[in-house]
PDB file of N, CA and C in Angstrom:
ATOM      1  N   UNK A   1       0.808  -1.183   0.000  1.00  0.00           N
ATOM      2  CA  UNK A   1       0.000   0.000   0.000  1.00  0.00           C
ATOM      3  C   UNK A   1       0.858   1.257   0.000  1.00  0.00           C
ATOM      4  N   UNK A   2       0.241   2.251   0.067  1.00  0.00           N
ATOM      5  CA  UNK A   2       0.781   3.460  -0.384  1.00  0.00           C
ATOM      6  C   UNK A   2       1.889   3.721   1.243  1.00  0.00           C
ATOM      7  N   UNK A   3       1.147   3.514   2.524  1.00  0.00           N
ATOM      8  CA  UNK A   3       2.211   3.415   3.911  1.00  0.00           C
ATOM      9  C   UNK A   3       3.225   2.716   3.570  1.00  0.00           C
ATOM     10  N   UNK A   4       3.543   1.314   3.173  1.00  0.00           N
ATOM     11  CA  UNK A   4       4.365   0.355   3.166  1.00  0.00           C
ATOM     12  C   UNK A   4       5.505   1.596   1.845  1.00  0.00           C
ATOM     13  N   UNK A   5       4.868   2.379   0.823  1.00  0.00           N
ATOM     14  CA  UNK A   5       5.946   2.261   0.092  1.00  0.00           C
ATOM     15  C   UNK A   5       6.078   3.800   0.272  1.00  0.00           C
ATOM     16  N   UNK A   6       6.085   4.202   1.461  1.00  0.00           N
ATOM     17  CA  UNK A   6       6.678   5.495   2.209  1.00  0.00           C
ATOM     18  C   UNK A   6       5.620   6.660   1.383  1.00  0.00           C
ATOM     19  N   UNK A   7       4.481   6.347   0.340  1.00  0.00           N
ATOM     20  CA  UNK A   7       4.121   7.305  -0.164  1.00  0.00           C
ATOM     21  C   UNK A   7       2.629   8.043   0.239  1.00  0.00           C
ATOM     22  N   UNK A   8       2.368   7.721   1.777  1.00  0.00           N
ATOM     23  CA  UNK A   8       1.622   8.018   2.364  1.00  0.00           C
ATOM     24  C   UNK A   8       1.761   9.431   3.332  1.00  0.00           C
ATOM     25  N   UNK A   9       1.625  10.532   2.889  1.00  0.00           N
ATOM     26  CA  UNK A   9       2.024  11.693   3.362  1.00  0.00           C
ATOM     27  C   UNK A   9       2.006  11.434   5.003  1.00  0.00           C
ATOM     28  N   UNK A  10       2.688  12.096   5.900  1.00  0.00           N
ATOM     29  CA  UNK A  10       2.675  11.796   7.286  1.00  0.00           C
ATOM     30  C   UNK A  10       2.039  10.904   8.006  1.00  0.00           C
ATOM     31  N   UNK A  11       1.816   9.481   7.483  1.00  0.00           N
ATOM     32  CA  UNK A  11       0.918   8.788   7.654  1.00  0.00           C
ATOM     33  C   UNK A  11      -0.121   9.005   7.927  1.00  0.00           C
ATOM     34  N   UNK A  12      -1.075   9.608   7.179  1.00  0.00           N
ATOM     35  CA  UNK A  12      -2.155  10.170   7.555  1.00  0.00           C
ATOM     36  C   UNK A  12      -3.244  10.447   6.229  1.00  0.00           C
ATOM     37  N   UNK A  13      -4.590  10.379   6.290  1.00  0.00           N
ATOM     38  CA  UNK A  13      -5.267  10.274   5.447  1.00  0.00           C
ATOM     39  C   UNK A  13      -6.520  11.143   6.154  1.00  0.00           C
ATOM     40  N   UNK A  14      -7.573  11.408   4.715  1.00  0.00           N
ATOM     41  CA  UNK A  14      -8.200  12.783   5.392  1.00  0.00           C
ATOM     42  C   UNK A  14      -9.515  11.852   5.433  1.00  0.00           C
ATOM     43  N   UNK A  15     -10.274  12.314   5.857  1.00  0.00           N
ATOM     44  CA  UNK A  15     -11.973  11.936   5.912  1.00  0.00           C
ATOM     45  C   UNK A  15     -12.761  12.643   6.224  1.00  0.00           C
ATOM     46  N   UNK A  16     -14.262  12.705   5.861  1.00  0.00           N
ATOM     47  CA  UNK A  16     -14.904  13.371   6.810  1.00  0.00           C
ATOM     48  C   UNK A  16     -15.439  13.188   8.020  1.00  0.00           C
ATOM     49  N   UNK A  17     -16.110  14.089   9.207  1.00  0.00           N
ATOM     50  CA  UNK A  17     -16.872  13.783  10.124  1.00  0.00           C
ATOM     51  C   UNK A  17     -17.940  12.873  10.299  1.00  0.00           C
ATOM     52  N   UNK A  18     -18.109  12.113   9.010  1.00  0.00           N
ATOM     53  CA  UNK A  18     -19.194  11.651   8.970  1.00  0.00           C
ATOM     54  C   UNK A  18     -18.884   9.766   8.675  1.00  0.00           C
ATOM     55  N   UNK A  19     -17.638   9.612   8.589  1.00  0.00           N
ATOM     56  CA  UNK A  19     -16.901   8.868   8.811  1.00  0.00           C
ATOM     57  C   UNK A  19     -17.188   7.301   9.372  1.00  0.00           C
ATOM     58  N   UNK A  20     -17.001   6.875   8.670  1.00  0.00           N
ATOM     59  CA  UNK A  20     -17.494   5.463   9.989  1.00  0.00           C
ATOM     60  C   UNK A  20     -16.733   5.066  10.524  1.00  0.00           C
ATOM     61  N   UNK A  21     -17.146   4.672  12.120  1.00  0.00           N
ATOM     62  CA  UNK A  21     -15.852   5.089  13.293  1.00  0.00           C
ATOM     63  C   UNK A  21     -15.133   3.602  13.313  1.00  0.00           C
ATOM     64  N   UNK A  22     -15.362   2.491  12.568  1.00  0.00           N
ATOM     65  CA  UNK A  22     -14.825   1.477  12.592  1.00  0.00           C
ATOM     66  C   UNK A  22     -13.678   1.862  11.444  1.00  0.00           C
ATOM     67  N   UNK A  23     -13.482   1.938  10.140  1.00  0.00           N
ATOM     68  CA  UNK A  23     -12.515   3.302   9.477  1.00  0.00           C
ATOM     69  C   UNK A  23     -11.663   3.759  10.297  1.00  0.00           C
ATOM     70  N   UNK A  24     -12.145   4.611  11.453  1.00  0.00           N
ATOM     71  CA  UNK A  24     -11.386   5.583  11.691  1.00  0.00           C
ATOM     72  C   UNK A  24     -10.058   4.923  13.019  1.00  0.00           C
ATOM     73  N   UNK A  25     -11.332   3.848  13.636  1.00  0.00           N
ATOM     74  CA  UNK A  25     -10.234   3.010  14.469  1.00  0.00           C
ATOM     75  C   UNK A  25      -9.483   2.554  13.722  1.00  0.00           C
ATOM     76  N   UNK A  26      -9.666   1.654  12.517  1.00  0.00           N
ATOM     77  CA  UNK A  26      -8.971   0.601  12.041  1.00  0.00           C
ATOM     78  C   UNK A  26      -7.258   1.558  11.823  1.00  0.00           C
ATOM     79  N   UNK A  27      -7.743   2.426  10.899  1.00  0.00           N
ATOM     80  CA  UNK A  27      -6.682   3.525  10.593  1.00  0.00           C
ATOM     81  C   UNK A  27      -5.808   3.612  11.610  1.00  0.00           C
ATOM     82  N   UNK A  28      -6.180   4.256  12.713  1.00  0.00           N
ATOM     83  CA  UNK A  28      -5.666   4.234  13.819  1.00  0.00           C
ATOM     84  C   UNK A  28      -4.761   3.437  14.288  1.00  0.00           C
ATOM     85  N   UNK A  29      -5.436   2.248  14.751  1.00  0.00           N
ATOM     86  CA  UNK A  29      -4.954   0.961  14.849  1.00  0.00           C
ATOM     87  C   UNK A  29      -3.519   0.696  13.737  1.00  0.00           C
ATOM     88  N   UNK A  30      -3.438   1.008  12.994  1.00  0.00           N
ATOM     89  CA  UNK A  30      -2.510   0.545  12.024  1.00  0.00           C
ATOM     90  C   UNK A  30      -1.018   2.076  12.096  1.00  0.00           C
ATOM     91  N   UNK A  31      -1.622   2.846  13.077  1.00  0.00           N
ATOM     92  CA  UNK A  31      -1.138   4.085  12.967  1.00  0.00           C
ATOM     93  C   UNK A  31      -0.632   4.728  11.640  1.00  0.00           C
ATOM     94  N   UNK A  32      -2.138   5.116  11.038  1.00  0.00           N
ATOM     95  CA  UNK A  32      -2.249   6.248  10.186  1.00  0.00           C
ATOM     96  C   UNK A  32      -3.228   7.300  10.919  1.00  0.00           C
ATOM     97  N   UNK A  33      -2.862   8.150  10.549  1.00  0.00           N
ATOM     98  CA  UNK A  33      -3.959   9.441  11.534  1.00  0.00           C
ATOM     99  C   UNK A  33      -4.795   9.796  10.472  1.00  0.00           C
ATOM    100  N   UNK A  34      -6.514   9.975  11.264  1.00  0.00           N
ATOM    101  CA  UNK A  34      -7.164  11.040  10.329  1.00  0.00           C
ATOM    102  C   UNK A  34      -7.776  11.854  10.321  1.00  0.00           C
ATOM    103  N   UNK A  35      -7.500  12.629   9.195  1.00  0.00           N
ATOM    104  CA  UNK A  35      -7.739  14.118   9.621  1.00  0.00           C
ATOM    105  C   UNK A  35      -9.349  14.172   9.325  1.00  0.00           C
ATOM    106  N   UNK A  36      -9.651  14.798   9.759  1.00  0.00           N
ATOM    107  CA  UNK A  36     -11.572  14.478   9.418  1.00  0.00           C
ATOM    108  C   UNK A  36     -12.306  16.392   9.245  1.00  0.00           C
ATOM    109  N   UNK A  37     -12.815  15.985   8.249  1.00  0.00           N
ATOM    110  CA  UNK A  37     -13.171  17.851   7.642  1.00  0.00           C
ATOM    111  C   UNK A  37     -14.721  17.984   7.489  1.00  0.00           C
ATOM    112  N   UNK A  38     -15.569  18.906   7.540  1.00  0.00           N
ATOM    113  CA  UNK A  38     -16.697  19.049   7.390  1.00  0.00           C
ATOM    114  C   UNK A  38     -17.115  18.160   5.915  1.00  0.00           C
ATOM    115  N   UNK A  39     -18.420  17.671   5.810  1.00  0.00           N
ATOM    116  CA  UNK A  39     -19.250  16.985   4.575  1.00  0.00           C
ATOM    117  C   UNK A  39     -18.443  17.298   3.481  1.00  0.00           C
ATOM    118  N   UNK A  40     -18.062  16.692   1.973  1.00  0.00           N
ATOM    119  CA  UNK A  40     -18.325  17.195   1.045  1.00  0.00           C
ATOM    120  C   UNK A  40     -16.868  16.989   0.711  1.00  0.00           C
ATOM    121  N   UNK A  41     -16.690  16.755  -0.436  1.00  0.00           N
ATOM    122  CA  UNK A  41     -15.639  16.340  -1.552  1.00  0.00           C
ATOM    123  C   UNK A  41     -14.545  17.681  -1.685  1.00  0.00           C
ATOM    124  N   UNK A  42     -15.206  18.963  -1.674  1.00  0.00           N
ATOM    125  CA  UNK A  42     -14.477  19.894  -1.365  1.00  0.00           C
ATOM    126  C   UNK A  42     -13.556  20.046  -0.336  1.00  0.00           C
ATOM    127  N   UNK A  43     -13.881  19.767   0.664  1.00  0.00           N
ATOM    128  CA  UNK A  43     -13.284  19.969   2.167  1.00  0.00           C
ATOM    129  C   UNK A  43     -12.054  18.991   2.328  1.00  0.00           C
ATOM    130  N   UNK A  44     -12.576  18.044   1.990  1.00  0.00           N
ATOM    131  CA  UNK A  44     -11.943  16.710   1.950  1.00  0.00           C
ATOM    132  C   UNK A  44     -10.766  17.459   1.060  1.00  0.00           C
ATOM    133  N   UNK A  45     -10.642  17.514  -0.073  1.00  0.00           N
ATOM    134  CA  UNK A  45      -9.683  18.276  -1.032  1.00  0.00           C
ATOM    135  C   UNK A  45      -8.892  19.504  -0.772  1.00  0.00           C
ATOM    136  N   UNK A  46     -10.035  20.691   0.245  1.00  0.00           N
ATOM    137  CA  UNK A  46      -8.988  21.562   0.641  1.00  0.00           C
ATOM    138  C   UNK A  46      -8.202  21.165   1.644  1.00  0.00           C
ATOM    139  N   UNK A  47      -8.493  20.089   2.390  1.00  0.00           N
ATOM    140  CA  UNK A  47      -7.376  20.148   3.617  1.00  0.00           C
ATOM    141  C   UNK A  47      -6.245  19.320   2.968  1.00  0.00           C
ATOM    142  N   UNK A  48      -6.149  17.967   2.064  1.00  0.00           N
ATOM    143  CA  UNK A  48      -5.321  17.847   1.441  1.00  0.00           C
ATOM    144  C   UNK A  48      -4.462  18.591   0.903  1.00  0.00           C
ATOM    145  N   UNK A  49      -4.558  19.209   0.114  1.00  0.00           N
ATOM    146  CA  UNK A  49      -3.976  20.767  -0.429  1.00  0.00           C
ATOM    147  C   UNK A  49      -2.984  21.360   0.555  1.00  0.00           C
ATOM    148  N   UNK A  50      -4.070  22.008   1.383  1.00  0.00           N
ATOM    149  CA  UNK A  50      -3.486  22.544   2.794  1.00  0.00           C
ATOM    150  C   UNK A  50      -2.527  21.669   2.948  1.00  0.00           C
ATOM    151  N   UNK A  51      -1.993  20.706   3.289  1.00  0.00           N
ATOM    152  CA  UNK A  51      -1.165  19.831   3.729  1.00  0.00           C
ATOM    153  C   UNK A  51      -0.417  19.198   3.235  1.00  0.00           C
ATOM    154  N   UNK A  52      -0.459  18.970   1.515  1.00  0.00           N
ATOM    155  CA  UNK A  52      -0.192  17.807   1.169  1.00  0.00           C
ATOM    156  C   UNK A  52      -0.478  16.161   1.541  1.00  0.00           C
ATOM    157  N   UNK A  53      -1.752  16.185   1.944  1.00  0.00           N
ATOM    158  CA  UNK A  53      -1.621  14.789   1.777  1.00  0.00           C
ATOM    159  C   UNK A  53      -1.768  14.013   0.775  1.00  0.00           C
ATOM    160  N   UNK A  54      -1.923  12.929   0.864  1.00  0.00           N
ATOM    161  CA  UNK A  54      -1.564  11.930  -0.224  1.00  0.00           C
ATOM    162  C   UNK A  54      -3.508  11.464  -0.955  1.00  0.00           C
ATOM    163  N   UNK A  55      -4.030  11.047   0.239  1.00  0.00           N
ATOM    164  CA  UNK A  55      -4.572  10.339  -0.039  1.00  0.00           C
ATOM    165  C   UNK A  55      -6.317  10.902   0.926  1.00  0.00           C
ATOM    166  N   UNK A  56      -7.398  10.480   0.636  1.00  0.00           N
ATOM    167  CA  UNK A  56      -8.610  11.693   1.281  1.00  0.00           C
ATOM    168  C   UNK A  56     -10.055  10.236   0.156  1.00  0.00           C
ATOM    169  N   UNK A  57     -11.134  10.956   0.928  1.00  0.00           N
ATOM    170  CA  UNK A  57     -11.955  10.232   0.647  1.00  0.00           C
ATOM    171  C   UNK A  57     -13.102  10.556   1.689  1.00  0.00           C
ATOM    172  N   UNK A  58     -14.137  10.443   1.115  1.00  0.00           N
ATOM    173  CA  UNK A  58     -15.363  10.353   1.520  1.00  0.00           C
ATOM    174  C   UNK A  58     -16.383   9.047   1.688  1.00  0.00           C
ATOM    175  N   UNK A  59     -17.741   9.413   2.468  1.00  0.00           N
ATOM    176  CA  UNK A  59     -18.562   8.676   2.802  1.00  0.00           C
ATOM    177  C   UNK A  59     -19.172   7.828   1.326  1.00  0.00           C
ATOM    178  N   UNK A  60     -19.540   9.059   0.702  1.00  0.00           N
ATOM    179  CA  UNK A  60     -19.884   9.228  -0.519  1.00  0.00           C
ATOM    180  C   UNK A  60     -19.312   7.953  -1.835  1.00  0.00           C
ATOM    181  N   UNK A  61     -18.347   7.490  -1.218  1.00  0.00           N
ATOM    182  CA  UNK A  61     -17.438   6.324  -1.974  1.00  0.00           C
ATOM    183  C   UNK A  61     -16.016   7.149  -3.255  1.00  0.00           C
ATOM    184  N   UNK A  62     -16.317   8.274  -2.822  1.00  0.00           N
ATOM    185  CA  UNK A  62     -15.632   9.124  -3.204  1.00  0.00           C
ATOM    186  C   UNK A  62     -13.664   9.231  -2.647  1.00  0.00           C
ATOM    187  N   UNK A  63     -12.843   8.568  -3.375  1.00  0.00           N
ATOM    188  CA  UNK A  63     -11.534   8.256  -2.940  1.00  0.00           C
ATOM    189  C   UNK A  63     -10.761   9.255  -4.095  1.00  0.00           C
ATOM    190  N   UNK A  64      -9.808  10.259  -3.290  1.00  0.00           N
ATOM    191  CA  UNK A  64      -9.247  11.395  -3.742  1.00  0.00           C
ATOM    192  C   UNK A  64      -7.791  10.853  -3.440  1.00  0.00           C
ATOM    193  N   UNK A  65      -6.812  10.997  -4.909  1.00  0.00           N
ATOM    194  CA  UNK A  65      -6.000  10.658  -4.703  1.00  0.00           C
ATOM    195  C   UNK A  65      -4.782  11.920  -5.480  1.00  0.00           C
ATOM    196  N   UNK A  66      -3.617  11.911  -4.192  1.00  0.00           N
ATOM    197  CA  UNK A  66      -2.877  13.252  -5.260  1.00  0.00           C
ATOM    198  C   UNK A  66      -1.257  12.943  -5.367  1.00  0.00           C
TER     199      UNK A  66
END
């Protein structure tokens, strides 16, 4: 996966609040952090940006990749 081949920005991946909290443990659990942003494909995208992360996604089935 993108962790294993170092190309996972600060180990960390974005989501929203709306999130399903089994997701958000699992992530966890594996220590990736996530960042979690108001509803909407936008948000999800600006905080990536903001940050560079790698990788972002929504409820929506919506998986943002940069």
């Amino acid at each position: 996966g993108l962790r294993a081949a170092g190309q996972l920005k600060d180990d960390t991946v974005v989501a929203t609040v709306m999130s399903n909290l089994g997701f958000v443990n699992a992530m966890r659990a594996a220590g990736v952090a996530v960042r979690q942003t108001a509803v909407g494909d936008r948000y999800v995208l600006e905080e990536m940006n903001a940050h560079h992360y790698s990788l972002g996604g929504e409820q929506s089935g919506h998986v943002i990749m940069r």
